[in-house]
C-alpha atoms as a PDB file:
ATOM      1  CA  UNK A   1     -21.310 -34.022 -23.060  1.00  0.00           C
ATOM      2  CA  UNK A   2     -23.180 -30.873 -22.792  1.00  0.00           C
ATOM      3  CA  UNK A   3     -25.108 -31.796 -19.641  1.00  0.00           C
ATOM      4  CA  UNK A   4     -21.688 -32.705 -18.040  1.00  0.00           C
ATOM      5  CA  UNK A   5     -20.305 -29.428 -18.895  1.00  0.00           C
ATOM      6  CA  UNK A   6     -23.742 -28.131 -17.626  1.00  0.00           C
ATOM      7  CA  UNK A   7     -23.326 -29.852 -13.764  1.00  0.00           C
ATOM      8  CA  UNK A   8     -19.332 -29.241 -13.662  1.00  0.00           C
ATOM      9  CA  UNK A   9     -20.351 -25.883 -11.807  1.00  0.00           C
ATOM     10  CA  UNK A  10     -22.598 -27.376  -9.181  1.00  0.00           C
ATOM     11  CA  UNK A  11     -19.880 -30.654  -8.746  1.00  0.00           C
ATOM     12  CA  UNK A  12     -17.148 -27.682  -7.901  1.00  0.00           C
ATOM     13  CA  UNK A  13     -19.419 -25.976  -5.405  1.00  0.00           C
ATOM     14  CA  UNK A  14     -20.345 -29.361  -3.493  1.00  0.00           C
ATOM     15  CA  UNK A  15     -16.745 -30.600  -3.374  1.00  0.00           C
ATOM     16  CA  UNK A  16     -15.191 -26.955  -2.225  1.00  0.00           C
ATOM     17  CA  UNK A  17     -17.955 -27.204   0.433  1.00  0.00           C
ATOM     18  CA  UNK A  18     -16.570 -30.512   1.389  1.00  0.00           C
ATOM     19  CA  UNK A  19     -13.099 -29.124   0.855  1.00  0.00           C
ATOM     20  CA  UNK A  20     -13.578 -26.060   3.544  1.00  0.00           C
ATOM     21  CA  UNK A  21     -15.686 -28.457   6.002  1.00  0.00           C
ATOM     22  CA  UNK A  22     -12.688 -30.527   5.917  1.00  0.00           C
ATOM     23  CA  UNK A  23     -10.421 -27.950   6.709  1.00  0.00           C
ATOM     24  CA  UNK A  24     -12.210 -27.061   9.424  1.00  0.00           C
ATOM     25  CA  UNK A  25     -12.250 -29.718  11.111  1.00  0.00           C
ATOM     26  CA  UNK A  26      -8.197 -30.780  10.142  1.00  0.00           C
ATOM     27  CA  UNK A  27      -8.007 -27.105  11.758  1.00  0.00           C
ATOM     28  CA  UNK A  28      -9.982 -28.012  15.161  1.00  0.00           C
ATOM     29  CA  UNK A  29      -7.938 -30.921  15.290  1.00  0.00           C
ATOM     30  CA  UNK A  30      -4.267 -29.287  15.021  1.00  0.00           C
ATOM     31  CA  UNK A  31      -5.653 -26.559  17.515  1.00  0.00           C
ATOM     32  CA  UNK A  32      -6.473 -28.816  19.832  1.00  0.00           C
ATOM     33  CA  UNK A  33      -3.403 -30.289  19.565  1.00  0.00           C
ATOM     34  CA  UNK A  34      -1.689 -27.564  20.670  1.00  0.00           C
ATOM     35  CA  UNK A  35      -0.622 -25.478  17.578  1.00  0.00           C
ATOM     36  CA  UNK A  36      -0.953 -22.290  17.788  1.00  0.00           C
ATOM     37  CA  UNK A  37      -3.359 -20.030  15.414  1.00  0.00           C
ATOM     38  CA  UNK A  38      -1.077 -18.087  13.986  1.00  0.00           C
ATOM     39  CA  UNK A  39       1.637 -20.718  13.247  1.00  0.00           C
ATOM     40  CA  UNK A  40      -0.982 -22.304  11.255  1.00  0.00           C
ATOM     41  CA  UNK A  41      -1.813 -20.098   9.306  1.00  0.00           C
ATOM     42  CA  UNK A  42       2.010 -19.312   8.247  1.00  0.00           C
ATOM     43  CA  UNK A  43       1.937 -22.901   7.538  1.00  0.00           C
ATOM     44  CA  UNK A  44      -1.236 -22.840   5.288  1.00  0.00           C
ATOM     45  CA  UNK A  45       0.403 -19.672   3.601  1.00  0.00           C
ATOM     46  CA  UNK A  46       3.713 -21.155   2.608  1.00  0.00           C
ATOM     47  CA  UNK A  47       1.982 -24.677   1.634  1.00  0.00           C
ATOM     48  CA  UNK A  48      -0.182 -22.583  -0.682  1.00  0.00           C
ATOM     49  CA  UNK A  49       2.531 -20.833  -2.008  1.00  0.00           C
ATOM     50  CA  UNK A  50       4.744 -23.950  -2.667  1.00  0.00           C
ATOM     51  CA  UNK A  51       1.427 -24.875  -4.650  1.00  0.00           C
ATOM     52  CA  UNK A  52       0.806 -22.146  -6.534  1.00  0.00           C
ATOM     53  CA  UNK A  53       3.591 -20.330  -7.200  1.00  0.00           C
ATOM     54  CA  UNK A  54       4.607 -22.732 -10.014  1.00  0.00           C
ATOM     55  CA  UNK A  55       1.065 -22.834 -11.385  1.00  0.00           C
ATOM     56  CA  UNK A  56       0.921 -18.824 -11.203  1.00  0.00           C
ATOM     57  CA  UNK A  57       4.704 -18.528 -12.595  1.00  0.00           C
ATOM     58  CA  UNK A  58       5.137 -21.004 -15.813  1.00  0.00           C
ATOM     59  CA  UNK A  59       1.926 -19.753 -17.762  1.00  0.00           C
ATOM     60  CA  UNK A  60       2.264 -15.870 -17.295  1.00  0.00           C
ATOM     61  CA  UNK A  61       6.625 -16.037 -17.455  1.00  0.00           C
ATOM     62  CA  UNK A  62       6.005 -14.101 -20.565  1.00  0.00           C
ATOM     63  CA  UNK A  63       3.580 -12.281 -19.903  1.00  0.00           C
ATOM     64  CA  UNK A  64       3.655 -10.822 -16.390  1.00  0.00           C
ATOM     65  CA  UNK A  65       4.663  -7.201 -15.423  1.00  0.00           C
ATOM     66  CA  UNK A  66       8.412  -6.207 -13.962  1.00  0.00           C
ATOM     67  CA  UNK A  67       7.716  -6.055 -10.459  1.00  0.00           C
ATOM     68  CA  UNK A  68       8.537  -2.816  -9.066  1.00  0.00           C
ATOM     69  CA  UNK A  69       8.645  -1.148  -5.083  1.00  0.00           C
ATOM     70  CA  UNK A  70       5.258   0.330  -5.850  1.00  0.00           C
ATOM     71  CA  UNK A  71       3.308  -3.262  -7.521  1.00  0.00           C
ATOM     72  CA  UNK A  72       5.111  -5.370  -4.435  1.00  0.00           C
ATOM     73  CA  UNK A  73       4.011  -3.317  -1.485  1.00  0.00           C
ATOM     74  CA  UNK A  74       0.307  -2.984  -3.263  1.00  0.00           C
ATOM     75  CA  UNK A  75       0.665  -6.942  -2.770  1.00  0.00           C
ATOM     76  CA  UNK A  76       2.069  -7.176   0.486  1.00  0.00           C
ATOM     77  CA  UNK A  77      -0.809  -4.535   1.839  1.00  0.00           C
ATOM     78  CA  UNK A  78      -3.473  -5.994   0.312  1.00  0.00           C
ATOM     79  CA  UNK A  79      -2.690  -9.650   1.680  1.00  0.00           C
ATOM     80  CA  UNK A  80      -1.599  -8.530   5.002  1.00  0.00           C
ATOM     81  CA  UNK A  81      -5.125  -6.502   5.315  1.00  0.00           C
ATOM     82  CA  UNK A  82      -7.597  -9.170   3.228  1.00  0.00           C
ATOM     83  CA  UNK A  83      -6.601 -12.722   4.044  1.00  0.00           C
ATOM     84  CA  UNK A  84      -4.059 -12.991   6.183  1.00  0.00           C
ATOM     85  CA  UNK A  85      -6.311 -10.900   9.258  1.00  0.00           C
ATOM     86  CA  UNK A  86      -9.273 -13.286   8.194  1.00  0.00           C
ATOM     87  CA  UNK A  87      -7.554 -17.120   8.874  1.00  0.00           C
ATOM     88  CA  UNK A  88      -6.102 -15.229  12.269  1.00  0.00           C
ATOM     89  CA  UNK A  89      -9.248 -14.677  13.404  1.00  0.00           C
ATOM     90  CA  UNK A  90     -10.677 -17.597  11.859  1.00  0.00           C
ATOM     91  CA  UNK A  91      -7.998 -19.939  13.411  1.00  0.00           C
ATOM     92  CA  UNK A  92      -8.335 -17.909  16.694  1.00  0.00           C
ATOM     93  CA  UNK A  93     -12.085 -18.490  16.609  1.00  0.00           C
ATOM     94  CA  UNK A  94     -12.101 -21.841  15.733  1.00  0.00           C
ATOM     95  CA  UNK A  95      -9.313 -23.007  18.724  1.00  0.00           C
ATOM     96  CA  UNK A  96     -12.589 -21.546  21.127  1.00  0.00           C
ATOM     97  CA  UNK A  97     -15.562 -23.125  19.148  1.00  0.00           C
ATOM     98  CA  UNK A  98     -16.164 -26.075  17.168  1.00  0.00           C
ATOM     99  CA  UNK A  99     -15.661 -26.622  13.184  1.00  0.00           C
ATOM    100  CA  UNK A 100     -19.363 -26.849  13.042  1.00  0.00           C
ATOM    101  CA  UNK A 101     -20.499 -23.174  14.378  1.00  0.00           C
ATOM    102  CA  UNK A 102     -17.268 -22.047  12.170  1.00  0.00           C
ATOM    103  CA  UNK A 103     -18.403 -23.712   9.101  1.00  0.00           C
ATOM    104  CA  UNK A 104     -21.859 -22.334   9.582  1.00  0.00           C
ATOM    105  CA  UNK A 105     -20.944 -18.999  10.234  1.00  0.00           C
ATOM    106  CA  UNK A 106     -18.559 -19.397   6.798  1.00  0.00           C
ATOM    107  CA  UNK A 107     -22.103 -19.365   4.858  1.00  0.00           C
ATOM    108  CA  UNK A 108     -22.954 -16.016   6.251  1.00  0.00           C
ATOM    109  CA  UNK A 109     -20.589 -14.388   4.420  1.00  0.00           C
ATOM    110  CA  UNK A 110     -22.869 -14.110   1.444  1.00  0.00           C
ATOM    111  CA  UNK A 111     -25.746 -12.230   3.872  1.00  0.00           C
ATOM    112  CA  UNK A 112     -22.831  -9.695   5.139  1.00  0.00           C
ATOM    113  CA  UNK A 113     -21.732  -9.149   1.449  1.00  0.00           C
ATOM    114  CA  UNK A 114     -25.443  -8.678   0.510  1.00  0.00           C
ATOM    115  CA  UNK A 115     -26.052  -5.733   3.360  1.00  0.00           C
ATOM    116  CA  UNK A 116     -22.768  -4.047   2.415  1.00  0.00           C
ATOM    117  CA  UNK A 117     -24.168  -4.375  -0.999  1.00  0.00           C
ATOM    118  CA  UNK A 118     -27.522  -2.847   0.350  1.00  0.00           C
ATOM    119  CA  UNK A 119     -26.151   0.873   0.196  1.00  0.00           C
ATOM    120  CA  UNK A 120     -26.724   0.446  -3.278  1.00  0.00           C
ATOM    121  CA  UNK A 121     -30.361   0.517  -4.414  1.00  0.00           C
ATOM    122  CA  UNK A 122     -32.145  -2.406  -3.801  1.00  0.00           C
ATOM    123  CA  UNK A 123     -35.562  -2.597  -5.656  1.00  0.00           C
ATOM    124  CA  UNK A 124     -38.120  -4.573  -4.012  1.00  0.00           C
ATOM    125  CA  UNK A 125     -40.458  -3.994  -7.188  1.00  0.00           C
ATOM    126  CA  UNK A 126     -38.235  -6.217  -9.373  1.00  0.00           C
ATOM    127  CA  UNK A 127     -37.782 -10.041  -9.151  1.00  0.00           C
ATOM    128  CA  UNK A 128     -33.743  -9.658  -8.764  1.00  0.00           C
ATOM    129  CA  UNK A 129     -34.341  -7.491  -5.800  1.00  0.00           C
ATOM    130  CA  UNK A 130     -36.949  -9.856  -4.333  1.00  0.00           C
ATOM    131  CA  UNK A 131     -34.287 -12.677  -4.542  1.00  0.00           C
ATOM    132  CA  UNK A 132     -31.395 -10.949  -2.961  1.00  0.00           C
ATOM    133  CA  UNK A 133     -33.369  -9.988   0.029  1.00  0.00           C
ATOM    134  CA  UNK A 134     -35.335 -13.586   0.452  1.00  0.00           C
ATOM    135  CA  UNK A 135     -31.395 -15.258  -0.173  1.00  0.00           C
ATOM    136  CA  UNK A 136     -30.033 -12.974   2.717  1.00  0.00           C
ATOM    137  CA  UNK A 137     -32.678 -13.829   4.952  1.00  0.00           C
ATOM    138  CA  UNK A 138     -31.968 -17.518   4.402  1.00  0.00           C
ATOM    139  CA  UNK A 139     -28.620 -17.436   4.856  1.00  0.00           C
ATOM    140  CA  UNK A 140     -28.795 -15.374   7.998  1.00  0.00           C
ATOM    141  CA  UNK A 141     -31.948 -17.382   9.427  1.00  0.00           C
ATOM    142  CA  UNK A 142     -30.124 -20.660   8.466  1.00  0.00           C
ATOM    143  CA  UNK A 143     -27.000 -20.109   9.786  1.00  0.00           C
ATOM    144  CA  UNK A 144     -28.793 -18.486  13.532  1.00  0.00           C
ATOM    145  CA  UNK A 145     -30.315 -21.669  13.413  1.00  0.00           C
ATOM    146  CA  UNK A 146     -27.465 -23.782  12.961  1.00  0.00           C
ATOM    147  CA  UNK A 147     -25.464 -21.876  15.096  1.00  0.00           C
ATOM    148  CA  UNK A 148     -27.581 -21.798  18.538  1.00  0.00           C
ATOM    149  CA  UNK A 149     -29.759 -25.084  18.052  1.00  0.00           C
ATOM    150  CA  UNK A 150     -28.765 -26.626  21.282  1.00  0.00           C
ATOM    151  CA  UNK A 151     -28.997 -30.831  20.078  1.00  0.00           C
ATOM    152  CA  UNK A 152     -27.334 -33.301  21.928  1.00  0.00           C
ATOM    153  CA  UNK A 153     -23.677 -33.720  21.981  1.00  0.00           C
ATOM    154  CA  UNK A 154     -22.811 -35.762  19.114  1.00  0.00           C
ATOM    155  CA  UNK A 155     -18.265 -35.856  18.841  1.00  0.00           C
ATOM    156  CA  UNK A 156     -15.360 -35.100  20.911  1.00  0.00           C
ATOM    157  CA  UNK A 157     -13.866 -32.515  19.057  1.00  0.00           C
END
């Protein structure tokens, strides 16, 4: 039991990888039918309320804070500014490239969060440092890679 408990992290990773590569490509595919960006992303915003609203609401009903002018427009700005602007420009980026350059460039997030995190003091003399920068040049040498190997042409999307 404990070496289940032990992989259940590593399981989660692998199947939210699959579970973004996915909606990538359902993404390239509604695009290309014609939706447009920003529709879809109002409809991935109101399915993922419907969702988790009720999952949010029936655990904390006891427990949650009145909400008040100030807590509801702390919400509304911080959603307008963090995720909302992201999945516009995602959405608006993937309708011009394909799910694969947007799914690589996904894992460079981690490289981008590392450099903002380099203002801080990175210490090349300890073995923590050492792995942050090696694991920022992967991810940024992996994902040039992926993202101008010129193969051959392998779908139609």
């Amino acid at each position: 039991m404990a070496s289940v408990k032990a992989c259940a992290p590593y399981f989660y990773m692998i199947v939210s990888q699959f579970a973004y590569a996915g909606s990538s490509i359902l993404g390239k595919l509604a695009l290309g039918q014609g939706l447009s960006a920003l529709v879809f992303v109002v409809y991935r915003h109101l399915i993922a309320m419907l969702i988790l609203a009720p999952l949010a609401y029936v655990p904390e009903r006891n427990r949650r804070p009145s909400f008040s002018f100030g807590v509801m427009l702390k919400i509304f700005i911080l959603a307008m500014l963090g995720i909302t602007i992201q999945q516009n420009v995602y959405y608006v980026g993937l309708h011009l490239i394909s799910p694969t350059v947007a799914s690589a460039l996904g894992n460079v997030i981690p490289a981008f969060t590392f450099l903002l995190a380099i203002m801080e003091k990175l210490n090349l003399k300890t073995v923590r440092g050492r792995a942050k920068l090696a694991g920022a040049i992967f991810y940024i040498t992996g994902s040039l890679i992926f993202t101008f190997w010129k193969g051959h042409f392998v779908g139609g999307l």
